[in-house]
PDB file of N, CA and C in Angstrom:
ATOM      1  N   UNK A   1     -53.118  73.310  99.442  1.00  0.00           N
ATOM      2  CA  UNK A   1     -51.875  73.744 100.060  1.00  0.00           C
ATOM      3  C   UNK A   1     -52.021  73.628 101.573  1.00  0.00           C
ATOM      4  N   UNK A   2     -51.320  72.927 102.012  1.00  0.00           N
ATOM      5  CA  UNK A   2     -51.221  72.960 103.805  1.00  0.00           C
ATOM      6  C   UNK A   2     -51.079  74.237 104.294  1.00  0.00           C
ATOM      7  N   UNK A   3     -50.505  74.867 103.908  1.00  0.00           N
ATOM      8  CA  UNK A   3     -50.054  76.334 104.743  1.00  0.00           C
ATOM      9  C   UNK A   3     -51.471  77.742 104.533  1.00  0.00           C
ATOM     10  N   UNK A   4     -52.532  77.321 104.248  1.00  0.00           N
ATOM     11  CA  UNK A   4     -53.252  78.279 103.459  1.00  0.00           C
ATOM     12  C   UNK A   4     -53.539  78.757 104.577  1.00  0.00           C
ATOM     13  N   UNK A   5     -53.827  79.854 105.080  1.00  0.00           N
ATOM     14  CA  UNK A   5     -54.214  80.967 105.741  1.00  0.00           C
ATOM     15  C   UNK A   5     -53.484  81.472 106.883  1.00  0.00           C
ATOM     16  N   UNK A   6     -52.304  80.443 106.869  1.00  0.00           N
ATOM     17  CA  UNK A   6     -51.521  80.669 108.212  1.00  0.00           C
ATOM     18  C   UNK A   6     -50.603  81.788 108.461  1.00  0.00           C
ATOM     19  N   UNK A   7     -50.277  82.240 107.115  1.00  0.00           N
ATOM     20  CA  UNK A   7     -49.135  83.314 106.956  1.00  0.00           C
ATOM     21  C   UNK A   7     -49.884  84.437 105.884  1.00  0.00           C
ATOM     22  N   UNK A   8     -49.500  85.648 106.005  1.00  0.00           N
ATOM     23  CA  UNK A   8     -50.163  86.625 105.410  1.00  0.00           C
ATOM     24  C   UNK A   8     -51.473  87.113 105.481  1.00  0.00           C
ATOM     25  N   UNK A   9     -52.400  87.587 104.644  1.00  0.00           N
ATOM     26  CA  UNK A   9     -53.752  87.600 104.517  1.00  0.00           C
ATOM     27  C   UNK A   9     -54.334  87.572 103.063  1.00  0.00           C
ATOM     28  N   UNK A  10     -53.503  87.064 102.343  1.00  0.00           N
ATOM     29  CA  UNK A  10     -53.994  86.131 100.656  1.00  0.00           C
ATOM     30  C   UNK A  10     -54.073  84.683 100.941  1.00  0.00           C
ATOM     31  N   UNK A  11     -55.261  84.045  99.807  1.00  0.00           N
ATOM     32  CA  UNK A  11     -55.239  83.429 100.044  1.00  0.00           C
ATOM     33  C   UNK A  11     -53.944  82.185  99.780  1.00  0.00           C
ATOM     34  N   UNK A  12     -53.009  82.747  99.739  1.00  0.00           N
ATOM     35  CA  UNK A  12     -52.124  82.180  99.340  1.00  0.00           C
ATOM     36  C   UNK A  12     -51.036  83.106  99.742  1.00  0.00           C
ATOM     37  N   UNK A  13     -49.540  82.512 100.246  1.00  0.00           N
ATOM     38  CA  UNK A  13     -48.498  83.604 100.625  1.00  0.00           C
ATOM     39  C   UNK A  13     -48.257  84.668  99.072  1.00  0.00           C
ATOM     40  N   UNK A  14     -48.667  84.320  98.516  1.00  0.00           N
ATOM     41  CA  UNK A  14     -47.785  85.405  97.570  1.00  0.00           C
ATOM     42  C   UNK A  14     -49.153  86.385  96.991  1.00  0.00           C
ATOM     43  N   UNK A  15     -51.002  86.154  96.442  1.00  0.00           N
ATOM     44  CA  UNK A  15     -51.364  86.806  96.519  1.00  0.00           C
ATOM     45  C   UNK A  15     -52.022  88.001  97.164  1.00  0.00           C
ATOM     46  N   UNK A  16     -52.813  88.939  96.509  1.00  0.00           N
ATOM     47  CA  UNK A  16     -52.977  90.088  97.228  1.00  0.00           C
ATOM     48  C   UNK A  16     -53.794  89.727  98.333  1.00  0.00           C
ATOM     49  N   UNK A  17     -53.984  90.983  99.761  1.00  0.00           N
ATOM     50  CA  UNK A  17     -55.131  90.809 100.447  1.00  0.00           C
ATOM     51  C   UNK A  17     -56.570  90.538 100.050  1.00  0.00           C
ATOM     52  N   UNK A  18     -56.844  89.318 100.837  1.00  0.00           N
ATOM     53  CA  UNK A  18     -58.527  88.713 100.880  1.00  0.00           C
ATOM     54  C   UNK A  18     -58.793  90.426 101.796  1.00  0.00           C
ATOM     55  N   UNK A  19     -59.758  90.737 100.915  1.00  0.00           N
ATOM     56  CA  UNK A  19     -60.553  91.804 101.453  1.00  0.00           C
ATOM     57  C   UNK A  19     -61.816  91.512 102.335  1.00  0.00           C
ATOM     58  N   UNK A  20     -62.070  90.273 102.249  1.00  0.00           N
ATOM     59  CA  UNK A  20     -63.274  89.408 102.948  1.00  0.00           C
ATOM     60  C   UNK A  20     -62.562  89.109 104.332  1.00  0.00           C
ATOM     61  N   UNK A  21     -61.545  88.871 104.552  1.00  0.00           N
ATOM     62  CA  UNK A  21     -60.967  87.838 105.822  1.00  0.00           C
ATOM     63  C   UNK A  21     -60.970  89.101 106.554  1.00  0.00           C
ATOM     64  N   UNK A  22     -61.760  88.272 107.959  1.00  0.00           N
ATOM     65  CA  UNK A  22     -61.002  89.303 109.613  1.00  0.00           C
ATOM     66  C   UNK A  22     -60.972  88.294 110.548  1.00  0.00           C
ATOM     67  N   UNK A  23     -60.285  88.952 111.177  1.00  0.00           N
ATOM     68  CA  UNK A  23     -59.675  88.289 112.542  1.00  0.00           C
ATOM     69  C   UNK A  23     -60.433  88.149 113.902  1.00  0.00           C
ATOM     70  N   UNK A  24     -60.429  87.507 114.394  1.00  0.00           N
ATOM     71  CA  UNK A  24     -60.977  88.156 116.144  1.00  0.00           C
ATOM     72  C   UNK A  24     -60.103  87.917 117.311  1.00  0.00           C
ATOM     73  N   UNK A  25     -59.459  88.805 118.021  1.00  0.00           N
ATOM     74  CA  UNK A  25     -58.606  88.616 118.825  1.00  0.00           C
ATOM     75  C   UNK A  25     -59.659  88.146 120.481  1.00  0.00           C
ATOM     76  N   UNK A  26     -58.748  86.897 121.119  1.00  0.00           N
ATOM     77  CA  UNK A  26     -59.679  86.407 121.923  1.00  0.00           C
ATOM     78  C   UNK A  26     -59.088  86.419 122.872  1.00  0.00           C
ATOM     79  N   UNK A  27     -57.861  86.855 123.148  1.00  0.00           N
ATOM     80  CA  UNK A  27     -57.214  86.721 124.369  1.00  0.00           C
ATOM     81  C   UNK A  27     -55.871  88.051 124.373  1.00  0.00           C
ATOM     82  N   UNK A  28     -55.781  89.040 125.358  1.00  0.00           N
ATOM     83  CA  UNK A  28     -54.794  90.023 125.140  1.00  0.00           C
ATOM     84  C   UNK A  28     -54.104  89.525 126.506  1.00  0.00           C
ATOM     85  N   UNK A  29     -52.814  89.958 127.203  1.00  0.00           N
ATOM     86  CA  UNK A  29     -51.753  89.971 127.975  1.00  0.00           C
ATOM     87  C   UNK A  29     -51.061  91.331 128.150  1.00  0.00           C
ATOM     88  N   UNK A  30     -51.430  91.895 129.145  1.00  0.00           N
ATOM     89  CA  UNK A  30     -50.084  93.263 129.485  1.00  0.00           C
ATOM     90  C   UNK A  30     -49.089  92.610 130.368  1.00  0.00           C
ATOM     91  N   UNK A  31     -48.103  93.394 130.023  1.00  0.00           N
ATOM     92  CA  UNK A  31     -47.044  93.275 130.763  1.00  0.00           C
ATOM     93  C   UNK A  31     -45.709  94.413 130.941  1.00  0.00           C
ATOM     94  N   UNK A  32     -45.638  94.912 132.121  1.00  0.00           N
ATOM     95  CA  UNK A  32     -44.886  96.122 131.932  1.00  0.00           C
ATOM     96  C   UNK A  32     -43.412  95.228 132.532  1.00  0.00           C
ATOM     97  N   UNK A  33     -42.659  96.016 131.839  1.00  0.00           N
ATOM     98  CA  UNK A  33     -40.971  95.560 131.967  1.00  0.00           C
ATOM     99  C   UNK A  33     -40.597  96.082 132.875  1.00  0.00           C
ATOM    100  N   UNK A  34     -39.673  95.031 134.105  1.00  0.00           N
ATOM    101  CA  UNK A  34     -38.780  95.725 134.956  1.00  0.00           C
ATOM    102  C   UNK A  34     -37.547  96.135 134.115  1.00  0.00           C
ATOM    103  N   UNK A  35     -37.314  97.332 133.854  1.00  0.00           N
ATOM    104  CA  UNK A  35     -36.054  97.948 133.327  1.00  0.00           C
ATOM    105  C   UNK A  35     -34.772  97.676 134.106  1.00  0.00           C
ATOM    106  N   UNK A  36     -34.925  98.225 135.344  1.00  0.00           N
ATOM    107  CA  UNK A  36     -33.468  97.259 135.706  1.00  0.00           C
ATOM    108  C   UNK A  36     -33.266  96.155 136.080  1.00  0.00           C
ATOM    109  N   UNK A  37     -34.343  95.554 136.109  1.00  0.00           N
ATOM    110  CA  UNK A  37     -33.835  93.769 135.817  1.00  0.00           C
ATOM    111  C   UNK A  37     -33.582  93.031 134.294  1.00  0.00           C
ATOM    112  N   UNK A  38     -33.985  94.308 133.147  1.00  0.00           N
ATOM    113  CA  UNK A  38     -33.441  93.613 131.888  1.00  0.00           C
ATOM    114  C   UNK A  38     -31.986  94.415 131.916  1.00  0.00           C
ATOM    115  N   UNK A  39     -31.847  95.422 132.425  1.00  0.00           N
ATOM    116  CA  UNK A  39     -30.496  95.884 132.664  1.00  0.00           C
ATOM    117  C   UNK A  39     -29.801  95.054 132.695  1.00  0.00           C
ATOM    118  N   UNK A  40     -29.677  94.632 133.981  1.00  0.00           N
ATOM    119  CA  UNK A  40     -29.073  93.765 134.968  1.00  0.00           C
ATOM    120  C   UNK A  40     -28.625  92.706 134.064  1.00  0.00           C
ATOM    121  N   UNK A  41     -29.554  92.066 133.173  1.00  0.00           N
ATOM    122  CA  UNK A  41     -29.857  90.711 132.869  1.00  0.00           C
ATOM    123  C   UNK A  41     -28.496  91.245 131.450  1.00  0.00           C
ATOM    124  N   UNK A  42     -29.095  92.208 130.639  1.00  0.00           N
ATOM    125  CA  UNK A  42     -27.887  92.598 129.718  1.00  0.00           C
ATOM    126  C   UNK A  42     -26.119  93.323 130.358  1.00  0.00           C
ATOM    127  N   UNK A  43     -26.202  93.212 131.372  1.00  0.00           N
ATOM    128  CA  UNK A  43     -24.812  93.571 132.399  1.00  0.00           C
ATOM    129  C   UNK A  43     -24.456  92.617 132.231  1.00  0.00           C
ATOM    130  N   UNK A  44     -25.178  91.532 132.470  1.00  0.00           N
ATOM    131  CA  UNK A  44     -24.555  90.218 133.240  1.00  0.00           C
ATOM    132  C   UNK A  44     -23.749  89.438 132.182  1.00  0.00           C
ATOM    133  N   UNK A  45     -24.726  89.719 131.158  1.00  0.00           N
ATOM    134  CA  UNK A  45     -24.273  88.919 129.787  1.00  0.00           C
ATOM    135  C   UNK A  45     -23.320  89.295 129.760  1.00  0.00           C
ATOM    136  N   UNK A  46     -23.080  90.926 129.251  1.00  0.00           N
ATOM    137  CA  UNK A  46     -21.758  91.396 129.050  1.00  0.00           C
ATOM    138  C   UNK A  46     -20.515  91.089 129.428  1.00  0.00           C
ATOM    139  N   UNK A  47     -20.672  91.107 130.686  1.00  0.00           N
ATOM    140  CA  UNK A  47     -19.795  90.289 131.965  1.00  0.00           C
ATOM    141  C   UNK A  47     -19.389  89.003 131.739  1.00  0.00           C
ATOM    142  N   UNK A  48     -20.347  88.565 131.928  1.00  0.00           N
ATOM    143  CA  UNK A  48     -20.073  86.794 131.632  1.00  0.00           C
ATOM    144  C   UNK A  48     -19.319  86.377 130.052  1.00  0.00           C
ATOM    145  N   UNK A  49     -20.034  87.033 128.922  1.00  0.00           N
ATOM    146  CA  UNK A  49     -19.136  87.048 127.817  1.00  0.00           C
ATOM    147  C   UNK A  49     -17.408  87.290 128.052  1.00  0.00           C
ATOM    148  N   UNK A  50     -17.023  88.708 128.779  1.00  0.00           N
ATOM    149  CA  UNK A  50     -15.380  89.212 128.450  1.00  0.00           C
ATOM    150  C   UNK A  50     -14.946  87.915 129.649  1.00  0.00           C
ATOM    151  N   UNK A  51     -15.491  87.445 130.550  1.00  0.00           N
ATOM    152  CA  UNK A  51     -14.747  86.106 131.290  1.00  0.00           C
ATOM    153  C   UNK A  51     -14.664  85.052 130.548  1.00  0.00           C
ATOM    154  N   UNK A  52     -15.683  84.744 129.602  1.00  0.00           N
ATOM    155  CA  UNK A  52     -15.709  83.061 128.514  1.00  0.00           C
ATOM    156  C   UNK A  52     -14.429  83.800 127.253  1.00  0.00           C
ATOM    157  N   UNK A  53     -14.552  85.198 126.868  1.00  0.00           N
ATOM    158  CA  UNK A  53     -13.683  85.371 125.789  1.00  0.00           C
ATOM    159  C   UNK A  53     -12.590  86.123 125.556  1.00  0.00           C
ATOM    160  N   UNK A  54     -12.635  87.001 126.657  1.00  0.00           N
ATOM    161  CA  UNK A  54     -10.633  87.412 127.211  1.00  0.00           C
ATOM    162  C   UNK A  54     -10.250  86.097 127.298  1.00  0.00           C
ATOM    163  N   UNK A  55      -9.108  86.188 127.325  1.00  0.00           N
ATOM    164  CA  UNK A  55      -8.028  84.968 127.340  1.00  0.00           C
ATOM    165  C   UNK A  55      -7.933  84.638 129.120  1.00  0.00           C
ATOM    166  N   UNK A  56      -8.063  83.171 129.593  1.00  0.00           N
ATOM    167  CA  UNK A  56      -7.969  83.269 130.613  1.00  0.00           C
ATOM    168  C   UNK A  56      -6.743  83.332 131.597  1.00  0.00           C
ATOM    169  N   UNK A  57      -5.646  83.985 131.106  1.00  0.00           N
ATOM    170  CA  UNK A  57      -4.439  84.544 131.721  1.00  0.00           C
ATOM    171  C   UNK A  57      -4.344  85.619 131.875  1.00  0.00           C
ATOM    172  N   UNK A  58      -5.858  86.751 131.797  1.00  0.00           N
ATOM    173  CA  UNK A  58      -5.372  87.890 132.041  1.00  0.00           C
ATOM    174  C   UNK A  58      -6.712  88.873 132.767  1.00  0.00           C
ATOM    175  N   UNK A  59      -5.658  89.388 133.680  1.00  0.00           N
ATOM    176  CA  UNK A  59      -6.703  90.193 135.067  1.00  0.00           C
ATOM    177  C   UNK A  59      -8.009  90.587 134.560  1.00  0.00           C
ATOM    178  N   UNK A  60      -8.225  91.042 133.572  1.00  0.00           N
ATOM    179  CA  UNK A  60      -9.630  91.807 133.220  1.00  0.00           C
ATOM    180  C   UNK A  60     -10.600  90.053 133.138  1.00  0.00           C
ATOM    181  N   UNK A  61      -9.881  89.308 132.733  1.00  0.00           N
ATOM    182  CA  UNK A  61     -10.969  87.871 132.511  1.00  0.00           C
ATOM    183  C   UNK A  61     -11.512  87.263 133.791  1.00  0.00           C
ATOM    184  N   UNK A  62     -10.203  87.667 134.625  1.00  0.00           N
ATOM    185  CA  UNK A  62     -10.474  86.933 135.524  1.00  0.00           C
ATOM    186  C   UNK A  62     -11.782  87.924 136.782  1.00  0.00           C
ATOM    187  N   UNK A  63     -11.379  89.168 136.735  1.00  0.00           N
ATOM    188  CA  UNK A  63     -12.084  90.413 137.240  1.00  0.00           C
ATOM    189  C   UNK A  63     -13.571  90.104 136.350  1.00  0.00           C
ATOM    190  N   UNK A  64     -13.833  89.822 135.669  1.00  0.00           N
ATOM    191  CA  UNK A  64     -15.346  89.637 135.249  1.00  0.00           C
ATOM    192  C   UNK A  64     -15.918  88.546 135.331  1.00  0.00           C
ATOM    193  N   UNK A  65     -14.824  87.516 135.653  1.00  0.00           N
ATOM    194  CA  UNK A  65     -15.760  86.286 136.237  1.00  0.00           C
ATOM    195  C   UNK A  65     -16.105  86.450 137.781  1.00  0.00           C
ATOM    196  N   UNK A  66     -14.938  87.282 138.644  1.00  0.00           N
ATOM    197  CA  UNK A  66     -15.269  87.621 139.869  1.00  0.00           C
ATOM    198  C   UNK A  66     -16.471  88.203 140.042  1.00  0.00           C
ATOM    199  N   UNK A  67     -16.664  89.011 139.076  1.00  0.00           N
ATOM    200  CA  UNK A  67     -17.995  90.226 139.621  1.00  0.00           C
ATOM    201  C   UNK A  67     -19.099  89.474 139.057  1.00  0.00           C
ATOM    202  N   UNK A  68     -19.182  88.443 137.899  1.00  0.00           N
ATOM    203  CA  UNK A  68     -20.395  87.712 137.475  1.00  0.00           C
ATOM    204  C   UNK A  68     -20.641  87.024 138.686  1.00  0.00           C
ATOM    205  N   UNK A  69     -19.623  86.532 139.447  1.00  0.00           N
ATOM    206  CA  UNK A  69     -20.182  85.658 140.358  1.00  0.00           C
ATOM    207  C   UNK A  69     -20.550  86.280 141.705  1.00  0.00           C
ATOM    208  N   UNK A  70     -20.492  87.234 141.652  1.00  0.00           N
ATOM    209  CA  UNK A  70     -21.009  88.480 142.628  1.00  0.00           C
ATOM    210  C   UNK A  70     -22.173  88.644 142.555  1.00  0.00           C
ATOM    211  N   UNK A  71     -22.488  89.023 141.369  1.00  0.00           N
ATOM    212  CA  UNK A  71     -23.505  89.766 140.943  1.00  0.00           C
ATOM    213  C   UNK A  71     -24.891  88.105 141.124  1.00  0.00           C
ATOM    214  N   UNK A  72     -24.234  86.925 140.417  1.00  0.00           N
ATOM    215  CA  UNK A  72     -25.369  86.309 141.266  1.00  0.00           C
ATOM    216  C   UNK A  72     -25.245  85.993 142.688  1.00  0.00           C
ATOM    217  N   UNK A  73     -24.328  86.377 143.557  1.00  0.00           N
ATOM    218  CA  UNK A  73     -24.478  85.804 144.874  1.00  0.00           C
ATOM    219  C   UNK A  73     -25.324  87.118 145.747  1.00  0.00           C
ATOM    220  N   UNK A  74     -25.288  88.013 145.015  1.00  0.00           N
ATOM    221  CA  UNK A  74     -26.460  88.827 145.323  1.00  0.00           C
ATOM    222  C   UNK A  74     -28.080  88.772 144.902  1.00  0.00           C
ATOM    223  N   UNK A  75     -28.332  88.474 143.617  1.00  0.00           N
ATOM    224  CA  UNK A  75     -29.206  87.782 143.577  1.00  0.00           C
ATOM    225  C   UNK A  75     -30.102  87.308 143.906  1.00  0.00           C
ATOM    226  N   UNK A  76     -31.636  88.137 143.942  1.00  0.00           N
ATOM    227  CA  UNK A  76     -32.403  86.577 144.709  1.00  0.00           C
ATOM    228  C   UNK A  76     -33.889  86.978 144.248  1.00  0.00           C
ATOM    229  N   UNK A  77     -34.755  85.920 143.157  1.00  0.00           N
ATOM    230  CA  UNK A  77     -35.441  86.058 142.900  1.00  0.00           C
ATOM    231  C   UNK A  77     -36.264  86.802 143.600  1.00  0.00           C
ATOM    232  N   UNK A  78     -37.292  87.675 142.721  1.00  0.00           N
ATOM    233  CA  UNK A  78     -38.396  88.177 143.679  1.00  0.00           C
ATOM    234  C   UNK A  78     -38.087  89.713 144.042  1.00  0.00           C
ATOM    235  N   UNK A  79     -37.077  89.984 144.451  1.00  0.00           N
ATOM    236  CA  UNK A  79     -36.175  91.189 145.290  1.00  0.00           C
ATOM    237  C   UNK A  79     -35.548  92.360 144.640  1.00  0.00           C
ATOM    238  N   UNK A  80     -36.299  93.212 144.376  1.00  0.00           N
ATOM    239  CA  UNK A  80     -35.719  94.683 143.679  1.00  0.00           C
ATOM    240  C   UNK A  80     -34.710  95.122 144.142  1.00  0.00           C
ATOM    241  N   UNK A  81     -34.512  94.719 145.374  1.00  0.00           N
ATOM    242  CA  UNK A  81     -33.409  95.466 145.993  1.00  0.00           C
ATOM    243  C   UNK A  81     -31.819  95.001 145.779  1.00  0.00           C
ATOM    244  N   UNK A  82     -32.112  93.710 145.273  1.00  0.00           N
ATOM    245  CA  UNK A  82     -31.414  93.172 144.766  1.00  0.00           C
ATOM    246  C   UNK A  82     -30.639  93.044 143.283  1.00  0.00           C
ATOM    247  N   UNK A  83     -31.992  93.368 142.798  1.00  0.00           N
ATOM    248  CA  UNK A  83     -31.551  94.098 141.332  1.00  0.00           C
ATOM    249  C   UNK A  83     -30.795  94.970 140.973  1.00  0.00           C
ATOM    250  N   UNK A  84     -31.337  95.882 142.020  1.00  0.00           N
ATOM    251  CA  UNK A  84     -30.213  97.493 141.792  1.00  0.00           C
ATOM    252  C   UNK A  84     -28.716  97.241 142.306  1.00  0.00           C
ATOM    253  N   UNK A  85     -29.062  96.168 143.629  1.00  0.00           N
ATOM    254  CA  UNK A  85     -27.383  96.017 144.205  1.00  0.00           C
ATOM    255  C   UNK A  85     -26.863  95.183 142.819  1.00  0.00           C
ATOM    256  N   UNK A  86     -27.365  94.324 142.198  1.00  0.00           N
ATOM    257  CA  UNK A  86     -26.531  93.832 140.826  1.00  0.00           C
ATOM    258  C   UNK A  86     -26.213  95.011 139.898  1.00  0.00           C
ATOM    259  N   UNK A  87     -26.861  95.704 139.506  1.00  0.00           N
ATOM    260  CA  UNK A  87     -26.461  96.709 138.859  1.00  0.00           C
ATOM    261  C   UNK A  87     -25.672  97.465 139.218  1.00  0.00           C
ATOM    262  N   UNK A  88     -25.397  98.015 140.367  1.00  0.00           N
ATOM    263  CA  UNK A  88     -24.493  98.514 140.627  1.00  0.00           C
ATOM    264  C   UNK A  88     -22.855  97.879 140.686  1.00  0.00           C
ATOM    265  N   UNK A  89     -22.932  96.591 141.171  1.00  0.00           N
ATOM    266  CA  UNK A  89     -21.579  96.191 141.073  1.00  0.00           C
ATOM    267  C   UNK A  89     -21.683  96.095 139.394  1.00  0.00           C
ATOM    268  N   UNK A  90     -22.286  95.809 138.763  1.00  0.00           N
ATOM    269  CA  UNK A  90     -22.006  95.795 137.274  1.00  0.00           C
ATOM    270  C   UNK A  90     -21.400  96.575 136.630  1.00  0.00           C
ATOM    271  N   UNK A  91     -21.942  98.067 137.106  1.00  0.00           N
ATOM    272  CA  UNK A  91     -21.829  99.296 136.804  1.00  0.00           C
ATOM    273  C   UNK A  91     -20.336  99.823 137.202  1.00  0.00           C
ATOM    274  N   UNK A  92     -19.980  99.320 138.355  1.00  0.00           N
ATOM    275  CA  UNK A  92     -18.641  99.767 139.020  1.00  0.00           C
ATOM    276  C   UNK A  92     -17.506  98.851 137.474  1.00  0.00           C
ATOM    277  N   UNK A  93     -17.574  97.894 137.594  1.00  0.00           N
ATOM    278  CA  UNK A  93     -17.019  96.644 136.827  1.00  0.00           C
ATOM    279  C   UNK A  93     -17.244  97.611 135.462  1.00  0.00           C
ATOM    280  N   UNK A  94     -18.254  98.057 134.536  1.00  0.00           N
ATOM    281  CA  UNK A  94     -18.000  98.463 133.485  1.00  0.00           C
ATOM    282  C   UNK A  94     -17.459  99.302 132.785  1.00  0.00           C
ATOM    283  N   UNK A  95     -17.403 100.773 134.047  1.00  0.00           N
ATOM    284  CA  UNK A  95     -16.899 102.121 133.818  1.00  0.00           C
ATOM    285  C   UNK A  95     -15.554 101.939 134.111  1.00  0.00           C
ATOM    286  N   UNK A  96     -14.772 100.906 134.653  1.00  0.00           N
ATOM    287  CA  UNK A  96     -13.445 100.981 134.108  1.00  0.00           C
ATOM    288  C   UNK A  96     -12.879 100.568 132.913  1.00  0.00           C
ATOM    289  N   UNK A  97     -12.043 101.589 132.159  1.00  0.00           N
ATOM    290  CA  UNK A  97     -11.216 101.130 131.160  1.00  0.00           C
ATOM    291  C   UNK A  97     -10.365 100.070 131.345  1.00  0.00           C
ATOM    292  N   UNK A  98      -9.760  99.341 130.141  1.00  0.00           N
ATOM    293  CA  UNK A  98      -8.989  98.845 130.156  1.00  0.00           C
ATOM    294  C   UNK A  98      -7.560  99.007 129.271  1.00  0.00           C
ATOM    295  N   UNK A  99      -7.275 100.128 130.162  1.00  0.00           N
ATOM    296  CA  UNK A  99      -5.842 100.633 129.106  1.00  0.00           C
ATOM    297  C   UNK A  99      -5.977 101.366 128.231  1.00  0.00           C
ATOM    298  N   UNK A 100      -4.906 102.054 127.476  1.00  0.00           N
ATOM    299  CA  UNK A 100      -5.025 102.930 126.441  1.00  0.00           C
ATOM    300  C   UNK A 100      -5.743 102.811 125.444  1.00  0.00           C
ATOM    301  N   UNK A 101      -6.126 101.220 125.098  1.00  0.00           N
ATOM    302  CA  UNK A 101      -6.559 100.322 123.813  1.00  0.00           C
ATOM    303  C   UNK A 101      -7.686 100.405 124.123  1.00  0.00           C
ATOM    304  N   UNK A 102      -8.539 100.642 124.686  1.00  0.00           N
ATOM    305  CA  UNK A 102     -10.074 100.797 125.118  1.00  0.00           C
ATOM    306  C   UNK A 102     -10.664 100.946 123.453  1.00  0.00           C
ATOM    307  N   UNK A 103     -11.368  99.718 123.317  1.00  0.00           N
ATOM    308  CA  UNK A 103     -12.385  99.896 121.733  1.00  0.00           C
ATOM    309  C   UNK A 103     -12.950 100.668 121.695  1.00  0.00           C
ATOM    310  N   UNK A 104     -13.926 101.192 121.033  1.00  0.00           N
ATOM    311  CA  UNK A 104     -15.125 102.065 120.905  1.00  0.00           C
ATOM    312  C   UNK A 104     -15.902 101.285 119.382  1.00  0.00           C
ATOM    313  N   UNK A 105     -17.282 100.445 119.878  1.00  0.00           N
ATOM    314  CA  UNK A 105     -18.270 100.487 119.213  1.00  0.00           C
ATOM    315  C   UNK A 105     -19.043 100.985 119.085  1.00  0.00           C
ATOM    316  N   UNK A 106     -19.529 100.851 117.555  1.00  0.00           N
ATOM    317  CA  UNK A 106     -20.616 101.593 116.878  1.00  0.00           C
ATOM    318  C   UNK A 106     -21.733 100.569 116.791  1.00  0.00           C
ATOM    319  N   UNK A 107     -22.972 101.034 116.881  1.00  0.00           N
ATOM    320  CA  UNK A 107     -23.761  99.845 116.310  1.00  0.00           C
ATOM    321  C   UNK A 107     -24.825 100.749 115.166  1.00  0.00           C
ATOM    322  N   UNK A 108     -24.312 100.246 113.947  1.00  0.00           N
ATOM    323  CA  UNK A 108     -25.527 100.461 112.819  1.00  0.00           C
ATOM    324  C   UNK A 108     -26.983  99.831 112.791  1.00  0.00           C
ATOM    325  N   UNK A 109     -27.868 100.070 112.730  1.00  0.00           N
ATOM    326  CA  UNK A 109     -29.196  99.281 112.382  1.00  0.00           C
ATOM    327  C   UNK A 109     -29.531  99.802 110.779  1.00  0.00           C
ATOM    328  N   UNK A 110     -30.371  98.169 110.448  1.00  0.00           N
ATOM    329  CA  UNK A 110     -30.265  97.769 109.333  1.00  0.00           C
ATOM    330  C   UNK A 110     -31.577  97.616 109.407  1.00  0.00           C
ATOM    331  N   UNK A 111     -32.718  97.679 108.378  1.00  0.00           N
ATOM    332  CA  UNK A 111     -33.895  97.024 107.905  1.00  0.00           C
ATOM    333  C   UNK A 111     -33.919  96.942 106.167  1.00  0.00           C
ATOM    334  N   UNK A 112     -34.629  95.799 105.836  1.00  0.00           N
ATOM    335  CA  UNK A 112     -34.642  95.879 104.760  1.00  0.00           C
ATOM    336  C   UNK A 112     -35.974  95.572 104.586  1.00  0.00           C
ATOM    337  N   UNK A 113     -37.145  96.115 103.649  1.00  0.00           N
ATOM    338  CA  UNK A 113     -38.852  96.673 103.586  1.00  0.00           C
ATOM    339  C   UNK A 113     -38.453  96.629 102.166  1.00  0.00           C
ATOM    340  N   UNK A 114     -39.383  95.005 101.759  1.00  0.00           N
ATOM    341  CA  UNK A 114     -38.897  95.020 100.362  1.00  0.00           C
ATOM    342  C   UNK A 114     -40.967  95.047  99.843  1.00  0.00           C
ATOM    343  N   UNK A 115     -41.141  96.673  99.618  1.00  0.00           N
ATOM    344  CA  UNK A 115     -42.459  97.470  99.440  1.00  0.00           C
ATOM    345  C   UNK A 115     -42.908  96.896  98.043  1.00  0.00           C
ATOM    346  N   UNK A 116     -42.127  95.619  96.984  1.00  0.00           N
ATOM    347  CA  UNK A 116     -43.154  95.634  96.331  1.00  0.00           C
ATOM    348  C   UNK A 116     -43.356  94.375  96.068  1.00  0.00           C
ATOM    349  N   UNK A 117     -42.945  93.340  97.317  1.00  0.00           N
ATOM    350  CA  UNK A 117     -43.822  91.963  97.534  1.00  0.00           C
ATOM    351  C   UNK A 117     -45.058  92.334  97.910  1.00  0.00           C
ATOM    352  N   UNK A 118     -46.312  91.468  97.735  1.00  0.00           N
ATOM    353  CA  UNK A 118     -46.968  91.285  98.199  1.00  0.00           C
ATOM    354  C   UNK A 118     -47.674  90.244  99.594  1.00  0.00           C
ATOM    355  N   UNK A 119     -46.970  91.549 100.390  1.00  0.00           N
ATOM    356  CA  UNK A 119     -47.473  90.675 101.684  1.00  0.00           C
ATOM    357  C   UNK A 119     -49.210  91.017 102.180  1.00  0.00           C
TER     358      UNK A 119
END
């Protein structure tokens, strides 16, 4: 079988664990997250999405392509200070409603742990 040892720890994807096999890890990587630059980075999306998918005849579409393009003309690799000034115009841009009709999402999470394959 081509695939033998690459996936799981049987010798085969579907039987049980080789109780013989170990691993040796040879190389690790830290890395701590700038939080408000993944902020930022999920603002932006947001932003940039309601300008590609409001309709482009109407103020809120056009108001989020303004501030996307804000938000990178502030911008500048390297520069925290810059980060937070994106976030903040983001932030101004998000906490307004839009009208009485204002949605409200939910987000469910889902896993499915199917406990009597043998992985």
């Amino acid at each position: 079988m081509l695939f033998i040892g690459m996936f799981g720890n049987g010798s085969y994807t579907i039987n049980p664990p080789d109780q013989n096999k170990s691993f040796c890890l040879k190389t690790v990587e830290l890395a701590v997250p700038n939080k408000d630059a993944w902020g930022l980075f999920y603002d932006f999306q947001v932003i940039l999405d309601m300008a590609k998918e409001i309709p482009n005849d109407t103020v809120r579409s056009a108001q989020a392509l303004y501030v996307a393009n804000n938000i990178i003309n502030v911008f500048q690799p390297g520069d925290n200070k810059t980060i937070l000034e994106g976030r903040k115009i983001a932030q101004e841009f998000l906490k307004n409603k839009n009208g009485s009709t204002q949605h409200q999402l939910t987000a469910v999470g889902h896993c499915h742990i199917d406990t009597a394959w043998l992985w």
